[in-house]
Protein backbone atom coordinates (compact mmCIF):
# COMPACT_ATOMS: atom_id res chain seq x y z
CA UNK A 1 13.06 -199.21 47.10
CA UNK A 2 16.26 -201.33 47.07
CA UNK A 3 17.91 -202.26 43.82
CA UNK A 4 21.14 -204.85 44.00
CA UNK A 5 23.70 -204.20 40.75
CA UNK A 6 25.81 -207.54 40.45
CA UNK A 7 29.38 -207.40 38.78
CA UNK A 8 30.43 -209.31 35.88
CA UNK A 9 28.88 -213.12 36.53
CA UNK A 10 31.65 -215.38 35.38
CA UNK A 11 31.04 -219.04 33.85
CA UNK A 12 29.23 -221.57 35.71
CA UNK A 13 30.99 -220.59 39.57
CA UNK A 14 29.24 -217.04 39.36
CA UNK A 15 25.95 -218.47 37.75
CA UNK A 16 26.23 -221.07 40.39
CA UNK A 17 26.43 -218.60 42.84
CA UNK A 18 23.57 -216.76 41.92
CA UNK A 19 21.52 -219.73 42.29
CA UNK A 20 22.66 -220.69 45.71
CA UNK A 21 23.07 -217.36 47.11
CA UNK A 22 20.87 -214.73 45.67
CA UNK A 23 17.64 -215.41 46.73
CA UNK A 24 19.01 -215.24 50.34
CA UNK A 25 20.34 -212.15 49.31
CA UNK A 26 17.14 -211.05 48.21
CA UNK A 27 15.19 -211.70 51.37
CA UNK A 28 17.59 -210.47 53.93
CA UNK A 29 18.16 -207.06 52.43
CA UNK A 30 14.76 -206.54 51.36
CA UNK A 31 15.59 -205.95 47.45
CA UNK A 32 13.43 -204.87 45.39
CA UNK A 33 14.96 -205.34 42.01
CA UNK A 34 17.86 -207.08 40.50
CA UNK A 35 20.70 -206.00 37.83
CA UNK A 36 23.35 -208.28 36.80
CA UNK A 37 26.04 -208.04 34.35
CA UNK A 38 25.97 -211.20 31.82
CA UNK A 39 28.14 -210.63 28.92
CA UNK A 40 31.28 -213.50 30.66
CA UNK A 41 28.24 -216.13 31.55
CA UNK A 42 28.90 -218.47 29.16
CA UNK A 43 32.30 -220.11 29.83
CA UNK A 44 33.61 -216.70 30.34
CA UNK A 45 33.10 -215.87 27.10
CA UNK A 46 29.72 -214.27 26.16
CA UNK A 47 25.96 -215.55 27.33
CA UNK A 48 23.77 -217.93 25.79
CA UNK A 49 19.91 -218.64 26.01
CA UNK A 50 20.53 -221.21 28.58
CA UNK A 51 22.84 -219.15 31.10
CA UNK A 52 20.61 -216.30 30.28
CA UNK A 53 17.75 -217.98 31.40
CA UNK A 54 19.47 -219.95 34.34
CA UNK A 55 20.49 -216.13 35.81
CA UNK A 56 17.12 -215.10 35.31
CA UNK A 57 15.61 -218.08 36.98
CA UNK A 58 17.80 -217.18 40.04
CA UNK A 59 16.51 -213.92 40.94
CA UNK A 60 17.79 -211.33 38.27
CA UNK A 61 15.22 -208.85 36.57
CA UNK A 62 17.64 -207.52 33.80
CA UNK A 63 20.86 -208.61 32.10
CA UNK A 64 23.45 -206.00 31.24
CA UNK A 65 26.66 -206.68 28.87
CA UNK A 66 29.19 -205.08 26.86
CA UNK A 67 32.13 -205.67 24.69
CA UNK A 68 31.51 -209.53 25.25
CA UNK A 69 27.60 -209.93 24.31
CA UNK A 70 28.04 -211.61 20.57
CA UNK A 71 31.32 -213.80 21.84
CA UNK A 72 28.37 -216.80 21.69
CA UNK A 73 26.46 -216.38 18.56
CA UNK A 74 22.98 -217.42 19.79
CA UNK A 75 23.45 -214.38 21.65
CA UNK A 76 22.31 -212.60 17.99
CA UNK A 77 18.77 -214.42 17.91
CA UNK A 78 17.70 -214.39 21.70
CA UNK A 79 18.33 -210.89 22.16
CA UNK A 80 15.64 -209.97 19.59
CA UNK A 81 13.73 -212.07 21.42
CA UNK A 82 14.21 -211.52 25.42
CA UNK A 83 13.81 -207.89 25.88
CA UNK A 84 15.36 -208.09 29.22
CA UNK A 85 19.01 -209.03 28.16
CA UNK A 86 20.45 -205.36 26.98
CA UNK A 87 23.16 -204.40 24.71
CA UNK A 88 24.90 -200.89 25.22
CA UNK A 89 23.21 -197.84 23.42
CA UNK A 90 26.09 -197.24 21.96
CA UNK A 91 26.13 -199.98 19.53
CA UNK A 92 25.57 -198.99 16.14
CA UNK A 93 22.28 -198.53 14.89
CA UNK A 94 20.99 -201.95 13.35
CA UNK A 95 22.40 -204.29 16.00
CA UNK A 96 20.07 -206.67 17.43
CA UNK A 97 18.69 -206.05 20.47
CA UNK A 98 17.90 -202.95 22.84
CA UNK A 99 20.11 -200.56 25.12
CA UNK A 100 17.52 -199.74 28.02
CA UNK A 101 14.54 -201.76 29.70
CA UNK A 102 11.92 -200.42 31.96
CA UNK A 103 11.00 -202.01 35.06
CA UNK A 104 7.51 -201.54 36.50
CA UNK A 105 7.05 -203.54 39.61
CA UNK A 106 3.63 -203.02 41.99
CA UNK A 107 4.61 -200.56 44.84
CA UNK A 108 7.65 -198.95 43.04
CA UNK A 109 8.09 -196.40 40.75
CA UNK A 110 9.59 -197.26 36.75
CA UNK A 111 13.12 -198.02 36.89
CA UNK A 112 14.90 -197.60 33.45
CA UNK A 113 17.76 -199.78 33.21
CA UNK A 114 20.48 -198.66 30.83
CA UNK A 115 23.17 -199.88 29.17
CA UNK A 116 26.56 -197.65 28.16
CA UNK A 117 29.83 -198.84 26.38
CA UNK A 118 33.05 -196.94 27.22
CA UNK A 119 35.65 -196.07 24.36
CA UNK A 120 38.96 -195.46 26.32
CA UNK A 121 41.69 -198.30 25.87
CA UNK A 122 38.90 -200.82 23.95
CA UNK A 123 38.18 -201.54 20.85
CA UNK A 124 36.38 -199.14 18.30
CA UNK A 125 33.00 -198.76 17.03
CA UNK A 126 30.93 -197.48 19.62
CA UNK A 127 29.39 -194.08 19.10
CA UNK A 128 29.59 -191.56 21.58
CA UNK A 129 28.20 -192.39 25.00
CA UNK A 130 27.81 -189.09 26.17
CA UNK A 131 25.24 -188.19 23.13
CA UNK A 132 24.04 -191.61 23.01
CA UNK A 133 22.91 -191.03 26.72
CA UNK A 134 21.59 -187.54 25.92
CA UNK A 135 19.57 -188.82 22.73
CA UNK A 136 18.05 -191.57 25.51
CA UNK A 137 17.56 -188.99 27.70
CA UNK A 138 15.49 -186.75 25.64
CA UNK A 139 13.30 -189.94 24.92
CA UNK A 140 12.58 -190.48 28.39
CA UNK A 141 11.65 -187.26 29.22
CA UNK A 142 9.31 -186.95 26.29
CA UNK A 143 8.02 -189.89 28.03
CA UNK A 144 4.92 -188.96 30.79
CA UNK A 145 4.92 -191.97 32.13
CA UNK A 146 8.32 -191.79 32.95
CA UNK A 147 8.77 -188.40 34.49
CA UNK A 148 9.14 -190.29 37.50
CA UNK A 149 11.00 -193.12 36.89
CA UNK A 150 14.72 -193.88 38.72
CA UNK A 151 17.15 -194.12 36.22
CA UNK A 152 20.03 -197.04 36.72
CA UNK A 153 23.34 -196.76 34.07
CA UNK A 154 24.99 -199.93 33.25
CA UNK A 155 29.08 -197.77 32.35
CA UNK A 156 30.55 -200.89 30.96
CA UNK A 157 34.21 -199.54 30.46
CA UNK A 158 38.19 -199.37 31.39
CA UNK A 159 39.33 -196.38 31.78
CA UNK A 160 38.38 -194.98 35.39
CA UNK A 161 38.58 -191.10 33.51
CA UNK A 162 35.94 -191.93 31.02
CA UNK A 163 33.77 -193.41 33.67
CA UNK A 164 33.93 -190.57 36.14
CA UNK A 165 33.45 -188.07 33.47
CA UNK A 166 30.21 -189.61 32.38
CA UNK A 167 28.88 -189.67 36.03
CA UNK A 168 30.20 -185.95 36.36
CA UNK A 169 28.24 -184.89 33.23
CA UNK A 170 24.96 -186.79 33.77
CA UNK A 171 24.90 -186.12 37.49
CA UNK A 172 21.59 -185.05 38.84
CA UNK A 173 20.19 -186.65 35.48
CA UNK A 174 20.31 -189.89 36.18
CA UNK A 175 20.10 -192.21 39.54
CA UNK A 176 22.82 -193.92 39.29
CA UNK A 177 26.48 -194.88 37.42
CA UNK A 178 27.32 -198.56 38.19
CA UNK A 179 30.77 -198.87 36.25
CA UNK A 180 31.39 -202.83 35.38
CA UNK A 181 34.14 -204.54 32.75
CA UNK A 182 37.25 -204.42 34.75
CA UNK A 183 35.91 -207.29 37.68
CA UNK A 184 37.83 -205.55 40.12
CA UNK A 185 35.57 -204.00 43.07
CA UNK A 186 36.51 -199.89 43.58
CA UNK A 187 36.86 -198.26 46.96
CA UNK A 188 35.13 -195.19 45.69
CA UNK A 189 31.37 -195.65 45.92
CA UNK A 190 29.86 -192.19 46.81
CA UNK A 191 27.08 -189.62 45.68
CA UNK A 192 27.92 -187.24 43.72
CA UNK A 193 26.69 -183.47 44.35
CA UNK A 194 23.24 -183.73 42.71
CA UNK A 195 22.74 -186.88 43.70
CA UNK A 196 23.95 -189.74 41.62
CA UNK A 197 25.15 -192.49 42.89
CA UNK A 198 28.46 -193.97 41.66
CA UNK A 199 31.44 -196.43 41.48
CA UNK A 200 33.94 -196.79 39.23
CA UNK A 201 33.35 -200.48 39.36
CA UNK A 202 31.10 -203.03 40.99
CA UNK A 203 33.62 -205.79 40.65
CA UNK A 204 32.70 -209.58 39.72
CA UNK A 205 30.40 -212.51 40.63
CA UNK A 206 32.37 -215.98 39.92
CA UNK A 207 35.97 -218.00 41.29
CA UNK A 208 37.90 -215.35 43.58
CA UNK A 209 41.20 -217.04 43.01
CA UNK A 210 41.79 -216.76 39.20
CA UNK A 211 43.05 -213.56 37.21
CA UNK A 212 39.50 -211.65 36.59
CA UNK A 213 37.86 -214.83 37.10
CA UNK A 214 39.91 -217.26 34.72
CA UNK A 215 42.71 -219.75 35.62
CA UNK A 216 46.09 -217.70 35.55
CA UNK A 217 48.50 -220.08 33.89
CA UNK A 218 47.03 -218.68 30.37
CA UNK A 219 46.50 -215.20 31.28
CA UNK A 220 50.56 -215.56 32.38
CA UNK A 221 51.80 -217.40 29.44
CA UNK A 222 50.05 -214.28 27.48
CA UNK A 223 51.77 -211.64 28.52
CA UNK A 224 54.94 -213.27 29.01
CA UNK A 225 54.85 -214.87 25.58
CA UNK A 226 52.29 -211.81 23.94
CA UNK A 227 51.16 -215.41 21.75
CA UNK A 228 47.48 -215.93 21.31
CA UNK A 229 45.47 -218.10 24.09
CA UNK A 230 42.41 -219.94 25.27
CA UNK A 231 41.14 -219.28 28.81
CA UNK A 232 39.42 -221.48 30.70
CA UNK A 233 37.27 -220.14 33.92
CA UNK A 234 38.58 -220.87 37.46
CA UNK A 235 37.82 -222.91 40.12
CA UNK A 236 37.66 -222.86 44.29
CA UNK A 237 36.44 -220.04 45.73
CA UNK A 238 33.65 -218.02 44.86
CA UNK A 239 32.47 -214.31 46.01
CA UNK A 240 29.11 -212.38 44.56
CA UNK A 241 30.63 -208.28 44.11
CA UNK A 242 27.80 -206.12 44.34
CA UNK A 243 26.42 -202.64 44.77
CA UNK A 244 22.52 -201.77 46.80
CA UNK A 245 20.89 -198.70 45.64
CA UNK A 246 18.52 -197.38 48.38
CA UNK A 247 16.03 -195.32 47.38
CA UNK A 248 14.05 -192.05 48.78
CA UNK A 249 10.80 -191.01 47.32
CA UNK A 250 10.16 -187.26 47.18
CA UNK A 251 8.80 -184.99 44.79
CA UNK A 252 9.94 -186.27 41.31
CA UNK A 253 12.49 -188.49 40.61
CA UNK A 254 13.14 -191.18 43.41
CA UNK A 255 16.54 -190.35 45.24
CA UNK A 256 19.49 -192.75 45.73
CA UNK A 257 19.90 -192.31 49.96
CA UNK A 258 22.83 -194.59 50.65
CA UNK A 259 24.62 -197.10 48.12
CA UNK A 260 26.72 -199.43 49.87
CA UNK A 261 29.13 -202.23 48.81
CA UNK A 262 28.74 -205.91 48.64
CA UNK A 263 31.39 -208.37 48.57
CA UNK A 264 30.18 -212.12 49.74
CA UNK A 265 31.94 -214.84 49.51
């Protein structure tokens, strides 16, 4: 089993790209299932219905976010209703929408796609995602039908400490720890000693050129000025930043063999 984790998809380029480029993708490298970070879809900013369902319609099985998700505010009523567009755990309890989905495809085993939200250098009101993963955890394994399911983390956070230390701490627990938020691709994909794969992060889908995907005139005139300002997404070139999972099937959980890098312009 082969499961592709795309970075950050950003505006129309990156949704763009999905279209033109990941069903190729799909074919050549034999994937099995596909995870894509949403939350900058929509003009940078958030996702809507309609990019939602345009990434969806190019290949993607499940949409993870983060800090970003209620940037659009339709974002509120279609999670409730598309299951397969998550939210991170750690959200207080109440907020719309769900932090995990479970995949079951013919000829693979469950995959449980989860979402996590950092705390380190971004805003407040997360809960804890260590005991938010635990609590998820416990669920799964009261779960039968799950005792053999892979188990794919969504880390959506900055600081490269908090991100390792979760992988540390749920290694051998989980499948996988596919960091995402900062759209800059890591050199330090690896598994760790009981097994779980990991990078700090995957990197981005969308323009190549810009500052983290948006035109850098604003970002610029931000820092130097510190004065409040719109961005607007880039143009030119494009690249899809991506991570493959390949899987091993033994006795219980399925095994991450090999993850590898993808960076296709």
């Amino acid at each position: 089993m082969k499961i592709l984790i795309i970075g950050d998809v950003v505006g129309r380029p990156g949704r763009h790209l999905l279209r033109d480029e990941l069903p190729s993708i799909r074919a050549e490298g034999d994937i099995d299932l596909v995870v894509a970070n949403g939350e900058n879809a929509a003009g940078g900013a958030g996702i809507t219905a309609r990019t939602a369902e345009e990434i969806f319609s190019s290949g993607v099985d499940v949409i993870t976010s983060g800090n970003h998700i209620w940037d659009q505010k339709e974002a509120i009523k279609y999670i409730a209703e598309q299951p397969r567009l998550l939210r991170p755990i750690n959200y207080p309890e109440g907020t719309p929408g769900c932090g995990f989905y479970v995949i079951e495809e013919a000829g693979c085993p469950p995959v449980v796609v989860v979402n996590v939200h950092g705390r380190v250098f971004i805003e407040t009101g997360f809960s804890c995602p260590f005991l938010s993963m635990e609590r998820l955890l416990a669920e799964i394994q009261r779960e039968k039908s799950l005792d053999q399911a892979a188990i794919v983390v969504d880390f959506h956070g900055e600081a490269t400490s908090e991100k390792q230390a979760f992988a540390r701490h749920f290694d051998g627990q989980v499948s996988a720890v596919i960091g995402t938020h900062t759209h800059v691709q890591t050199a330090d994909a690896r598994l760790l000693p009981r097994g779980t794969a990991y990078v700090t992060d995957v990197g981005m889908t969308g323009p190549s050129e810009g500052i983290l995907g948006v035109k850098p005139g604003p970002v610029i005139r931000r820092f130097r000025t510190q004065m409040p300002t719109r961005f607007q997404v880039a143009g030119g070139p494009r690249m899809i930043n991506a991570a493959v999972l390949d899987f091993i099937f033994d006795e219980g959980r399925p095994q991450v063999r090999h993850i590898s890098m993808m960076n296709r312009s």
